[in-house]
Protein backbone atom coordinates (compact mmCIF):
# COMPACT_ATOMS: atom_id res chain seq x y z
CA UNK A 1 -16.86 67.48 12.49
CA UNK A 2 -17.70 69.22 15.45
CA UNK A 3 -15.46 71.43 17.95
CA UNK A 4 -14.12 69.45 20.81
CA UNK A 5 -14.61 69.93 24.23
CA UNK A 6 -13.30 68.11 27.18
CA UNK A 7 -15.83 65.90 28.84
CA UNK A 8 -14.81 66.51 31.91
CA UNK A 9 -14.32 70.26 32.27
CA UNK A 10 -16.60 70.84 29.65
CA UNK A 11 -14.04 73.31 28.03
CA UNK A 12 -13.39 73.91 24.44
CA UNK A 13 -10.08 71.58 23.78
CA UNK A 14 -6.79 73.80 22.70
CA UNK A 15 -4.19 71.61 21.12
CA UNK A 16 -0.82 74.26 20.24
CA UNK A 17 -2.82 77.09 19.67
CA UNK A 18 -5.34 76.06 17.88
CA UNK A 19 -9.16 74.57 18.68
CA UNK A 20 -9.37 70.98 18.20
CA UNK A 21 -12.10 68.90 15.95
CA UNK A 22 -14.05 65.64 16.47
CA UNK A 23 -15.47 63.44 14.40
CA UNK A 24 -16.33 59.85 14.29
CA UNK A 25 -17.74 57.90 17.17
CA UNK A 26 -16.29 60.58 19.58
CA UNK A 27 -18.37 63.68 17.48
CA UNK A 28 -21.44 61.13 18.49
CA UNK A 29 -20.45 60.88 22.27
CA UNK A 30 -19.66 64.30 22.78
CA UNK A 31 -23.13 65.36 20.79
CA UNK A 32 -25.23 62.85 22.83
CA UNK A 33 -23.96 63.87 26.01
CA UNK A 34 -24.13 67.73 25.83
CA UNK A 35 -27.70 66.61 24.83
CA UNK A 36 -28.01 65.09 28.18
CA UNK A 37 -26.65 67.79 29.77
CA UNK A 38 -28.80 70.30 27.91
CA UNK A 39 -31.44 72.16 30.14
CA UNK A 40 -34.74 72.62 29.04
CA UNK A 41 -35.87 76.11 28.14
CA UNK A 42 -31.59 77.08 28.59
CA UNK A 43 -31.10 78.32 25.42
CA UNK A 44 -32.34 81.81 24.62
CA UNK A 45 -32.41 81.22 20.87
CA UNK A 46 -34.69 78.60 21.42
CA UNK A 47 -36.52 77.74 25.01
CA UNK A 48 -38.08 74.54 23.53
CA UNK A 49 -34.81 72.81 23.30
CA UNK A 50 -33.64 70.59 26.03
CA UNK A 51 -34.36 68.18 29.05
CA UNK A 52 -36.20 68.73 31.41
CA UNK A 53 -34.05 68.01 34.82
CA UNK A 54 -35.93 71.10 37.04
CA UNK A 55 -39.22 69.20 36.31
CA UNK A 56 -37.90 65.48 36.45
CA UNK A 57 -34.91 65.45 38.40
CA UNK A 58 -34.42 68.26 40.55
CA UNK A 59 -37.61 67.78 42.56
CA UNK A 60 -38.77 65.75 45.94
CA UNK A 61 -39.17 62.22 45.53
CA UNK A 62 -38.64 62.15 41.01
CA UNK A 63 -39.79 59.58 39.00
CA UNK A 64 -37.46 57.27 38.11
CA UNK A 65 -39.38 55.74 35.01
CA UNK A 66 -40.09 59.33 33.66
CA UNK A 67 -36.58 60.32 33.45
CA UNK A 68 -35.71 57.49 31.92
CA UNK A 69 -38.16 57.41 29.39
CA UNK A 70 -36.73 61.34 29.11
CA UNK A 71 -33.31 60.18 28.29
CA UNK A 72 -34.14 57.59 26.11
CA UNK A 73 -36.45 59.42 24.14
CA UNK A 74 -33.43 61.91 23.79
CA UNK A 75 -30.89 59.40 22.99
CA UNK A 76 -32.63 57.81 20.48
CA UNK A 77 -33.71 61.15 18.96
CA UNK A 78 -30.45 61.52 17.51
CA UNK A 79 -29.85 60.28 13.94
CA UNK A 80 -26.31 58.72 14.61
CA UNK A 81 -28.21 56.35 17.15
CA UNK A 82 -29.36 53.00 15.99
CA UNK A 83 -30.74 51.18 18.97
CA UNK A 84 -29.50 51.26 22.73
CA UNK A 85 -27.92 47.77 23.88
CA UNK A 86 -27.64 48.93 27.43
CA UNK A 87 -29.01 51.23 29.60
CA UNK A 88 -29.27 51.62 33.31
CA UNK A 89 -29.76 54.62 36.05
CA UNK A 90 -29.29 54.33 39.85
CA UNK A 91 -30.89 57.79 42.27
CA UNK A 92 -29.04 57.42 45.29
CA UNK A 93 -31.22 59.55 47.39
CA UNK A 94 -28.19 59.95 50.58
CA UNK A 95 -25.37 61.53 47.89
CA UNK A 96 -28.21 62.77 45.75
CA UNK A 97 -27.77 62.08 42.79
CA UNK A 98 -28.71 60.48 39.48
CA UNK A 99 -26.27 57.86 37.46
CA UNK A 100 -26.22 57.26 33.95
CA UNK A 101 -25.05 54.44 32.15
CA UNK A 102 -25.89 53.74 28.11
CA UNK A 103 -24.30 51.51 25.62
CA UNK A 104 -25.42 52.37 22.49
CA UNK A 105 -25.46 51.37 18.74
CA UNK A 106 -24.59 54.02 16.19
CA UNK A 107 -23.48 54.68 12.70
CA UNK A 108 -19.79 54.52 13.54
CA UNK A 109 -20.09 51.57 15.80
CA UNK A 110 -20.32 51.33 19.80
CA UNK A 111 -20.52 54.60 21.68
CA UNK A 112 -20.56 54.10 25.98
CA UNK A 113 -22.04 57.46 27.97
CA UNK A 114 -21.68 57.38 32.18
CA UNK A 115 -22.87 60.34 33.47
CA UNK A 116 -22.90 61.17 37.27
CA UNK A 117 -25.76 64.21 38.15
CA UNK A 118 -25.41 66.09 41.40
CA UNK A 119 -29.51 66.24 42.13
């Protein structure tokens, strides 16, 4: 069980009062995509943690095959994850930015990530 947050703001979820819990396939979503979200060397506790988007993404001209190989490695990382059915990314170089999209096989059954990053 995990805190949740809302996916969209990325805000700790209130319900009356009182934080809400995940657990189940949504604990695995909301896990796997703060993990994609996660900046490399972000964390003061431990720099080593996270991806690397300043280095990947956020440059002239990225590699497309790098980052994915970045996310996938980081996907399948996690011990919930099984094997990825699906996975695609678009860079859409006039709005700049990066699309995610990942079906994926876990412990608790199907779990389905879209991300949009603002490069």
């Amino acid at each position: 069980m995990d805190l949740k947050i809302d996916l969209t703001s990325r805000d700790l979820v209130f319900t009356n009062g009182d934080l809400s819990i995940v657990s189940g396939l949504e604990a695995i979503q909301q896990r796997l995509q703060i993990k994609l979200l996660f900046f490399f060397n972000e964390w003061f506790l431990d720099k080593s943690l996270g991806l690397d988007w300043f280095g990947t993404v956020y440059i002239k001209n990225p590699d497309q095959s790098l980052i994915d190989n970045m996310i996938l490695v980081a996907v399948t990382d996690d011990p919930s994850v099984i094997s990825i059915l699906e996975y695609s990314s678009t860079y859409n170089i006039l709005h700049r930015s990066f699309t995610i999209v990942l079906k994926i096989q876990a412990i608790e059954g199907i779990v389905n990530i879209n991300e949009v990053l603002i490069i």
